[in-house]
N, C-alpha and C. Protein backbone atom coordinates (compact mmCIF):
# COMPACT_ATOMS: atom_id res chain seq x y z
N UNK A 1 -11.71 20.84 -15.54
CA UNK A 1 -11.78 21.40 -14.19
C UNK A 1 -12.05 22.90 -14.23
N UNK A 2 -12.25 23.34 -15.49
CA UNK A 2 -12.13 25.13 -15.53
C UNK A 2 -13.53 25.06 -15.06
N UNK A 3 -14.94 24.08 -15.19
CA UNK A 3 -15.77 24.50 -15.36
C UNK A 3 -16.34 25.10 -13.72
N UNK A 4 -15.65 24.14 -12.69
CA UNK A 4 -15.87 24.32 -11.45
C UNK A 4 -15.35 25.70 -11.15
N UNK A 5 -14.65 26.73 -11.44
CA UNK A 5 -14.89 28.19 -10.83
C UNK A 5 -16.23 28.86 -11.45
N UNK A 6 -17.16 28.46 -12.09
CA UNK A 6 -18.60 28.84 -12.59
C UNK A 6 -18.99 28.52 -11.43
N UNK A 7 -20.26 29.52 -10.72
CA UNK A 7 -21.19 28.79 -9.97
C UNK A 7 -22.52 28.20 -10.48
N UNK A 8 -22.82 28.46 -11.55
CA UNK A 8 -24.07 27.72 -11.73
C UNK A 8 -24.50 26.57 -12.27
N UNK A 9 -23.03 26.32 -13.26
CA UNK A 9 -23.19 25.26 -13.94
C UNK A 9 -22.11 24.31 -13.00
N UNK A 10 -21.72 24.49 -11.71
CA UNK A 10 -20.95 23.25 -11.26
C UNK A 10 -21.79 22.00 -10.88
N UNK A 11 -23.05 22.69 -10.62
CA UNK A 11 -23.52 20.90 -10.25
C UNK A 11 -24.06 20.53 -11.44
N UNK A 12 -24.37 20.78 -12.22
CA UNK A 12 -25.02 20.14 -13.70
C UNK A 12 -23.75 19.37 -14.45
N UNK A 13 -22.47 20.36 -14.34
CA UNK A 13 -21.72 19.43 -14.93
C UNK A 13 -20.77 18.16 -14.50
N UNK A 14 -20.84 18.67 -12.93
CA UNK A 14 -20.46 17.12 -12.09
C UNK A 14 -21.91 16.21 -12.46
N UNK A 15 -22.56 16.78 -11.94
CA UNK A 15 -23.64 15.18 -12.47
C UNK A 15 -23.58 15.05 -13.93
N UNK A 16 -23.82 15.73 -14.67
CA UNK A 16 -23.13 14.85 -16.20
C UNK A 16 -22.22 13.91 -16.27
N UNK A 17 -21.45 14.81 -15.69
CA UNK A 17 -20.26 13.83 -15.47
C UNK A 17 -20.03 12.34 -14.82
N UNK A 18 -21.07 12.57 -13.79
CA UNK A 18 -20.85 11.38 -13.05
C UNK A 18 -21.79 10.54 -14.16
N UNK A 19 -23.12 11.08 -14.34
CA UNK A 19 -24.04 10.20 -15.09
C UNK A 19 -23.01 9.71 -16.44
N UNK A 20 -22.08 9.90 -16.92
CA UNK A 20 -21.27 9.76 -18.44
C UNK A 20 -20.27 8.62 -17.49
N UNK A 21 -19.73 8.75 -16.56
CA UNK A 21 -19.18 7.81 -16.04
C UNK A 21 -19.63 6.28 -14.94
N UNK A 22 -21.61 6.70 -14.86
CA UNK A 22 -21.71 5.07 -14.61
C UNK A 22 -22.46 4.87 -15.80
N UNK A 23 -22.66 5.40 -16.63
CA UNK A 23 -23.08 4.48 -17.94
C UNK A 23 -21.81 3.97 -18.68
N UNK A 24 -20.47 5.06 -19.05
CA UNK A 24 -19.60 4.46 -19.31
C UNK A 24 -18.65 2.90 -19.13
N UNK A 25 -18.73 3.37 -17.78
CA UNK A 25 -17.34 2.47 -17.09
C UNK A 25 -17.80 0.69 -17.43
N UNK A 26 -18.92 0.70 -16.76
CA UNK A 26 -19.32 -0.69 -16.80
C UNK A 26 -19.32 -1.05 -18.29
N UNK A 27 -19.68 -0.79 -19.22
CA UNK A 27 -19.59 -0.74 -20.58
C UNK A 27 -18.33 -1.22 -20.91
N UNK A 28 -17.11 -0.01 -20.67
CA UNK A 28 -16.20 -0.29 -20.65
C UNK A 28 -15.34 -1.45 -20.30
N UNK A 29 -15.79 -1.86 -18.59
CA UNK A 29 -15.00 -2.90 -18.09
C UNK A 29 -15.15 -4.00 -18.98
N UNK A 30 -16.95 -4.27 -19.07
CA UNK A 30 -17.36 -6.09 -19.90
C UNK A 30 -16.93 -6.04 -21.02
N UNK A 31 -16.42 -5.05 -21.76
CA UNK A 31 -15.70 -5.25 -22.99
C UNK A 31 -14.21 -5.44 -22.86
N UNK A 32 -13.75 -4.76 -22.23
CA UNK A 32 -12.21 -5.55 -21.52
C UNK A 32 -11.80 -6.40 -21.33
N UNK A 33 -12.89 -6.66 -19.74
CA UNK A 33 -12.94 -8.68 -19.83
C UNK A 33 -13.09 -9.16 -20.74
N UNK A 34 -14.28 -9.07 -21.56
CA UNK A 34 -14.50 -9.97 -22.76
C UNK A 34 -13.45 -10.14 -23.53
N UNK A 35 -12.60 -9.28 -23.96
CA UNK A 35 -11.59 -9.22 -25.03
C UNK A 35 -10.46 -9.80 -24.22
N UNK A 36 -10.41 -9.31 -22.85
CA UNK A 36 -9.06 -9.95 -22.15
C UNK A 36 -9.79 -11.95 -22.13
N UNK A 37 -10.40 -12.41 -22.00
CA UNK A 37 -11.14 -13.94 -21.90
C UNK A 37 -10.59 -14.28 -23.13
N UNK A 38 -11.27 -13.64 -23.90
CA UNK A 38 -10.96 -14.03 -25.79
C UNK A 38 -9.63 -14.23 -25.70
N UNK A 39 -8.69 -13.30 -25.15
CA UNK A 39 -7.79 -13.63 -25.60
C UNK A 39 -6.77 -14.63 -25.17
N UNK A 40 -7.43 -14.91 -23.73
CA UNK A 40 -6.70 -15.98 -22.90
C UNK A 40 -7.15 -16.81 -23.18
N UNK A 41 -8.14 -17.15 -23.61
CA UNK A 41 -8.59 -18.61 -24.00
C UNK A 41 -7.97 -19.06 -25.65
N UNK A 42 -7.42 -17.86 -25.96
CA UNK A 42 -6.95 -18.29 -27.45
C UNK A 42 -5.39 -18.61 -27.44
N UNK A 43 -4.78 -17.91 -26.33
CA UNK A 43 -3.88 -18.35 -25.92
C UNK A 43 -3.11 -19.85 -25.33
N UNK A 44 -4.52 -20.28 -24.75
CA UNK A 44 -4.18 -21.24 -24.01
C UNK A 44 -4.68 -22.39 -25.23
């Protein structure tokens, strides 16, 4: 959050940011599920 008292680089690094978080997340989630499935089905 320090970077937002800069003015020039605040919008470059919110959109990084955002761009790092919709490539991330979804990534993230289907590997979750996947591993949370795996593991319920190994359970059961």
């Amino acid at each position: 959050m320090r970077v937002f008292r800069r003015g020039g680089r605040q919008l470059n690094v919110s959109w990084a940011g955002l761009a790092v978080l919709l490539i991330c997340l979804p990534i993230l989630l289907r590997l979750g599920f996947w591993q949370l499935e795996r593991g319920e089905f190994k359970a059961q």
